[in-house]
Protein backbone atom coordinates (compact mmCIF):
# COMPACT_ATOMS: atom_id res chain seq x y z
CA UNK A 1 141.78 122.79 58.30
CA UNK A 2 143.17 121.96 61.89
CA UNK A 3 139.95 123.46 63.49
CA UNK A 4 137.91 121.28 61.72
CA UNK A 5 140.37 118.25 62.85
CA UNK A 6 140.12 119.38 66.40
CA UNK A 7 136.29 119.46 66.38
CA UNK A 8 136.20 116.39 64.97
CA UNK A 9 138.32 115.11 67.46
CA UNK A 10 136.65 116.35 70.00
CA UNK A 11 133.31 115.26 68.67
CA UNK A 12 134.64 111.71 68.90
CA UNK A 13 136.26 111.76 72.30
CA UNK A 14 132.68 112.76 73.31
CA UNK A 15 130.53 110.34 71.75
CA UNK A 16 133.06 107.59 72.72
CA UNK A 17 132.52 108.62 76.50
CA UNK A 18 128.81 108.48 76.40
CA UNK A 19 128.84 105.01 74.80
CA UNK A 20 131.12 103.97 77.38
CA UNK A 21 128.95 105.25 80.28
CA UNK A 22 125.97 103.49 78.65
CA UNK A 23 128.25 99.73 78.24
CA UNK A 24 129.21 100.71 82.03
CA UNK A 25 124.96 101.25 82.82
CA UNK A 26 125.06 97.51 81.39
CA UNK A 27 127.84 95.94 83.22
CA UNK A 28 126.40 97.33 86.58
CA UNK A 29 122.67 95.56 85.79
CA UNK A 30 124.48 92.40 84.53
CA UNK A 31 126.61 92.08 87.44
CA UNK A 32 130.02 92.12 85.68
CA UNK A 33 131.48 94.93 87.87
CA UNK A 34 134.12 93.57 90.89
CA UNK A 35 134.20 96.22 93.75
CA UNK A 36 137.67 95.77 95.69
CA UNK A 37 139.12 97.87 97.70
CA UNK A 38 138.11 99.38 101.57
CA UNK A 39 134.13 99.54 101.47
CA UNK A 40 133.01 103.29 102.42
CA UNK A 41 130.10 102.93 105.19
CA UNK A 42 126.83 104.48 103.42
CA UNK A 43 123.75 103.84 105.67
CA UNK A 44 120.88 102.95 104.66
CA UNK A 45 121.80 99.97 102.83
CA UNK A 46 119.52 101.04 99.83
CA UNK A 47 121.54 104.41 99.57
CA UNK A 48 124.82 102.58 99.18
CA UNK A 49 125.59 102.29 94.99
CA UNK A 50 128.26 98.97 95.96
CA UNK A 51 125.13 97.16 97.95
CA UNK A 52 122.59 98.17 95.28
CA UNK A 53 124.30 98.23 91.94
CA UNK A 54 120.83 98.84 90.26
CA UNK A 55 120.81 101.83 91.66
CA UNK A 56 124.18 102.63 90.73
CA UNK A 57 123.47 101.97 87.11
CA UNK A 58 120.08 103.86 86.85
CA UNK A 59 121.25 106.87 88.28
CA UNK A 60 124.14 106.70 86.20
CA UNK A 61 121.64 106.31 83.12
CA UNK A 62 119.37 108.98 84.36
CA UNK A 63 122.97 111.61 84.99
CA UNK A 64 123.69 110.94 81.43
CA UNK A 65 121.10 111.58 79.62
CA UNK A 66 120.11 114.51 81.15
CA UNK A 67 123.80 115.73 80.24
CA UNK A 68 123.09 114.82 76.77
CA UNK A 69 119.77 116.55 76.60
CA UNK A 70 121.69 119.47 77.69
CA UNK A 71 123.96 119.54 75.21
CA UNK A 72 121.21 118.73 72.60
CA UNK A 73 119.45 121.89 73.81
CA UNK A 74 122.41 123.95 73.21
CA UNK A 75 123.22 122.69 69.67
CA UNK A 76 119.72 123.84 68.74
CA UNK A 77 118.52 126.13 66.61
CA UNK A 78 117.22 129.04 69.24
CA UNK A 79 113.75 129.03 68.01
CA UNK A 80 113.55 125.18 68.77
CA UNK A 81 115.17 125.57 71.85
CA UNK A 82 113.01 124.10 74.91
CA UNK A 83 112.34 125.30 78.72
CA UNK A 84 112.70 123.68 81.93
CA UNK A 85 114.60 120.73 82.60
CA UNK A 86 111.96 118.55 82.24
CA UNK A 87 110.79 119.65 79.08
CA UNK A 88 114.16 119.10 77.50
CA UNK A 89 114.42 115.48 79.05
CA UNK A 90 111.22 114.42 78.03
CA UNK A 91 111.48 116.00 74.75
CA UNK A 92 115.09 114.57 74.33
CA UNK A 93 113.56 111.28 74.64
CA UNK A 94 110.89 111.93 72.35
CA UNK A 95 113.17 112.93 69.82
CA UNK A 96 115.36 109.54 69.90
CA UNK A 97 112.20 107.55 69.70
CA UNK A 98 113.46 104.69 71.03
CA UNK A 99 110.44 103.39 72.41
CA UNK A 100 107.06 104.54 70.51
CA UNK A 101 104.98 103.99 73.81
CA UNK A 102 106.78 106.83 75.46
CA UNK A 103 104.50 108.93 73.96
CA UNK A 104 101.58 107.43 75.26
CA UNK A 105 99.59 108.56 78.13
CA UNK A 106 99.82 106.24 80.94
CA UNK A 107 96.41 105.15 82.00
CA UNK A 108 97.25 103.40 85.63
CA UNK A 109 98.82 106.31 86.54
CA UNK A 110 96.19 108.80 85.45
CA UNK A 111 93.47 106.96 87.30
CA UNK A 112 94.97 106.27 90.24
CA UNK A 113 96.14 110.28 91.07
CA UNK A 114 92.55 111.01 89.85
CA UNK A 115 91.16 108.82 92.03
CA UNK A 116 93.53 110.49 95.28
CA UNK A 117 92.17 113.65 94.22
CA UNK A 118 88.88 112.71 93.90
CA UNK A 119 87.51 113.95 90.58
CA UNK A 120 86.58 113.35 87.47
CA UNK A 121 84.62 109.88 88.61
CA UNK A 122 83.10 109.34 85.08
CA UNK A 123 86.25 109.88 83.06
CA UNK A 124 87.89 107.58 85.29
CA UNK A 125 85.33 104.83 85.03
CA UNK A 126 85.90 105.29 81.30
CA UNK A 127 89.28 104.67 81.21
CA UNK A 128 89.41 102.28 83.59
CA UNK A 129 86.38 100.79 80.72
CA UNK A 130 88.41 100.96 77.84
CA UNK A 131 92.27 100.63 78.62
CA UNK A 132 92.53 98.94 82.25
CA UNK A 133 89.87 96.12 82.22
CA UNK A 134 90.24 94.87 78.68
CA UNK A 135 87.80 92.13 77.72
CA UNK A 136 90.07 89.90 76.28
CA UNK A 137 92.90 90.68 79.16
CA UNK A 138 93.96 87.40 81.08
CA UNK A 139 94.31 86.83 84.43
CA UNK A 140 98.26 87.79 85.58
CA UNK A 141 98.94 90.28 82.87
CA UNK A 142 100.36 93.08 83.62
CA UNK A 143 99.16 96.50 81.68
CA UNK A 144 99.60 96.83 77.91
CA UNK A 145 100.87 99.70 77.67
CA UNK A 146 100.80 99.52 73.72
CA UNK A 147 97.08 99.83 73.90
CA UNK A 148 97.26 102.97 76.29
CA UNK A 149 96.53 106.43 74.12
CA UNK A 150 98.04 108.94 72.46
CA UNK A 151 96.74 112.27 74.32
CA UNK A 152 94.27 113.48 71.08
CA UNK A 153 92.85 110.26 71.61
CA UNK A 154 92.36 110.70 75.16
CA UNK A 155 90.91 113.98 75.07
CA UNK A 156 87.78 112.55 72.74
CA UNK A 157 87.15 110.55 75.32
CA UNK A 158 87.24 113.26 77.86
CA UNK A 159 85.44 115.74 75.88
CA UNK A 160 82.81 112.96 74.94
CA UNK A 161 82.67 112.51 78.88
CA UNK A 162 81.74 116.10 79.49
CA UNK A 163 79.19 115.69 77.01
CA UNK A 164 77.11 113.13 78.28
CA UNK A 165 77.40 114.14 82.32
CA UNK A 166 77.15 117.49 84.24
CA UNK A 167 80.81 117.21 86.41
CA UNK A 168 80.89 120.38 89.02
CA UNK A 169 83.63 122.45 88.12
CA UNK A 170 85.52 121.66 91.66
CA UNK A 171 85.73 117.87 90.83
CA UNK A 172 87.15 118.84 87.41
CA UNK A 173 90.52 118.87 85.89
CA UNK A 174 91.96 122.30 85.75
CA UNK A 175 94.11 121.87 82.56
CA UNK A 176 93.82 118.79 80.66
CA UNK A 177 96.42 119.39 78.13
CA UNK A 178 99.23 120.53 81.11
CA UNK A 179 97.69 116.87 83.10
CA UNK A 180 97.94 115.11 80.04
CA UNK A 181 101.56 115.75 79.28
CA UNK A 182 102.29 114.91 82.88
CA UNK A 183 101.51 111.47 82.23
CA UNK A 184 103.00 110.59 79.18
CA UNK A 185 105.40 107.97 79.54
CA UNK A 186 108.60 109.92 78.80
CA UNK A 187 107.28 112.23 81.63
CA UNK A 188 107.24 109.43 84.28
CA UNK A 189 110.23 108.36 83.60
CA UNK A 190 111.74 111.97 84.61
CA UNK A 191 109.22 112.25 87.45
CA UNK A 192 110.01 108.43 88.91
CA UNK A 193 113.55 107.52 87.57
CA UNK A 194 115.15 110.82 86.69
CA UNK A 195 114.51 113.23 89.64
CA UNK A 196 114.57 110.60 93.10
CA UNK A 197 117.53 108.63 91.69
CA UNK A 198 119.61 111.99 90.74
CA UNK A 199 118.62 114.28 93.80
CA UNK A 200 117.69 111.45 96.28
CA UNK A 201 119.74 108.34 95.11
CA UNK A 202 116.51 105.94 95.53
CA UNK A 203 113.95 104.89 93.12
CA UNK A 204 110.24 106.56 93.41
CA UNK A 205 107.81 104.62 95.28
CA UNK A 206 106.30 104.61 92.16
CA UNK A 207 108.93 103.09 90.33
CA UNK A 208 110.39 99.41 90.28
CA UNK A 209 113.16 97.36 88.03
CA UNK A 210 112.57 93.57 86.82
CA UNK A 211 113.83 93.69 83.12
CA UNK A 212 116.96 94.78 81.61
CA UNK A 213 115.68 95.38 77.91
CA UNK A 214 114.17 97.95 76.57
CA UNK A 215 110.38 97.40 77.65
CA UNK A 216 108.07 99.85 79.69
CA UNK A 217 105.81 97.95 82.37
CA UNK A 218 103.13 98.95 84.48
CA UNK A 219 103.12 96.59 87.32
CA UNK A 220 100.00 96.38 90.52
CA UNK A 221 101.41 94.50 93.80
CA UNK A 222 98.12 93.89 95.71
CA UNK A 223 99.68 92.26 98.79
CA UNK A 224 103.23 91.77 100.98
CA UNK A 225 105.20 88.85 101.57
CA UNK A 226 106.87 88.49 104.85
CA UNK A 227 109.54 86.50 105.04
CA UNK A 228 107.63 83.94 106.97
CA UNK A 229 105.42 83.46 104.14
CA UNK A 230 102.29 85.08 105.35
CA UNK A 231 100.96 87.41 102.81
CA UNK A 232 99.39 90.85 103.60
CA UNK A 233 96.61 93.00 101.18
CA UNK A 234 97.66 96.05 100.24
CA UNK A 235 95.03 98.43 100.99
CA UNK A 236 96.54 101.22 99.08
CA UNK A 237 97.34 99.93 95.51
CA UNK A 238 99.67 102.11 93.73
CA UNK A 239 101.24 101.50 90.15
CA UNK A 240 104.74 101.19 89.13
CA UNK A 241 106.69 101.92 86.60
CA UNK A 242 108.92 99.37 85.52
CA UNK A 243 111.28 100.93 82.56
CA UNK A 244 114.54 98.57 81.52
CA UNK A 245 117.67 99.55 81.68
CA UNK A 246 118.15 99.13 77.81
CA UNK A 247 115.66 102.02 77.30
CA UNK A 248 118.66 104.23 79.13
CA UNK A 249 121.49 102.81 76.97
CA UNK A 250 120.19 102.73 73.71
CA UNK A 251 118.79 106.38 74.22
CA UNK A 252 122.45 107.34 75.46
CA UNK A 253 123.96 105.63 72.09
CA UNK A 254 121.47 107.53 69.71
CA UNK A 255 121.61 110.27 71.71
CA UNK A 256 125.21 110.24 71.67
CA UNK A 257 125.41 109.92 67.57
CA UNK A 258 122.71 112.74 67.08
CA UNK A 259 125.02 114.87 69.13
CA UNK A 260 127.97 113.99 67.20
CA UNK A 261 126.21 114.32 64.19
């Protein structure tokens, strides 16, 4: 009888530490934090978490849920268990389904590394077809990701692709299925979020942060503004994934119950 109190004990000192870290993740984005105190010198500016507090509170978000994927992994059957640190992120994530789009294969970011590698023109042009330029898409809006596919989906398209043109083999993509699952959305969000703000304290050049709810963005900034006002094209457009900081909490709170559980 006492084990079982001191497990469950335990179990609750743990879960109430993750929720805790995710209403701290919140406090940092909403600006209800006071630093006081001596201020440590931590050039750049952007690397300093008391300049940048959205920083702060996505790497926080990122540390945490990796820590509870771990854990997650280890309370696993062993047949279940996954490999890699990315698989059990992204399949941690999966799992909470807090967002159903994470699933989804993320069609900016497909094209666009296509395009830098320079293959698979017609596949491209198809996707670009069917989820990038939608008819009935207005001027301003960003991507819907909701409409972006599920990766069966995607690979009709590609094998209906293959049908109709002869593609050289060199201009091909090597593994579809391995490419695919690269750009799911769960997987950008370890590629862009997880890994630069954990190992280089800085977002991705790929990544950006406008909301605070739970949404997943795709946002295209086609020229700079200079503080004069002058604008600049940007020959070089590159996606970016905008994922709010909600999406981190709320999978730290479920994640936190299923471990408890």
């Amino acid at each position: 009888m006492q084990n079982n109190v001191d497990v469950n004990d335990f179990a609750n000192r743990v879960k109430k530490y993750y929720y805790s870290k995710a209403l701290f993740c919140e406090s940092l984005i909403n600006k209800k934090v006071n630093i006081q105190g001596n201020r440590v010198q931590m050039p750049p500016n952007d690397y300093d978490p008391l300049v940048n507090l959205y920083v702060e509170a996505y790497t926080l978000g990122c540390s945490i849920i990796d820590s509870l994927s771990s854990i997650w992994q280890a309370l696993e059957p062993p047949k279940e268990k996954t490999k890699g640190n990315q698989h059990r992120f992204v399949s941690f994530l999966l799992h909470l389904n807090i967002n159903q789009n994470l699933e989804r294969v993320s069609t900016p970011f497909l094209n666009y590394f296509l395009k830098k590698q320079k293959i698979e023109e017609h596949f491209r042009q198809e996707i670009i077809n069917v989820y990038i330029n939608i008819n009935d898409k207005w001027e301003g809006e960003s991507h819907r990701v909701y409409s972006d596919p599920r990766i069966d989906e995607l690979k009709h398209i590609y094998e209906d692709c293959h049908k109709k043109y002869s593609i050289p083999p060199n201009q091909t993509i090597k593994n579809i299925d391995s490419v695919f699952l690269q750009f799911r959305y769960a997987a950008l969000i370890y590629k862009f979020y997880r890994c630069p703000f954990i190992h280089e304290f800085r977002a991705s050049q790929y990544a950006t942060f406008f909301n605070n709810r739970n949404e997943i963005s795709v946002r295209e900034f086609t020229f700079t503004k200079f503080a004069s006002g002058e604008y600049e094209p940007i020959q070089d457009v590159k996606p970016q994934l905008d994922i709010g900081i909600n999406l981190f909490t709320e999978s730290i709170r479920k994640g936190a119950d299923i471990i408890y559980d």
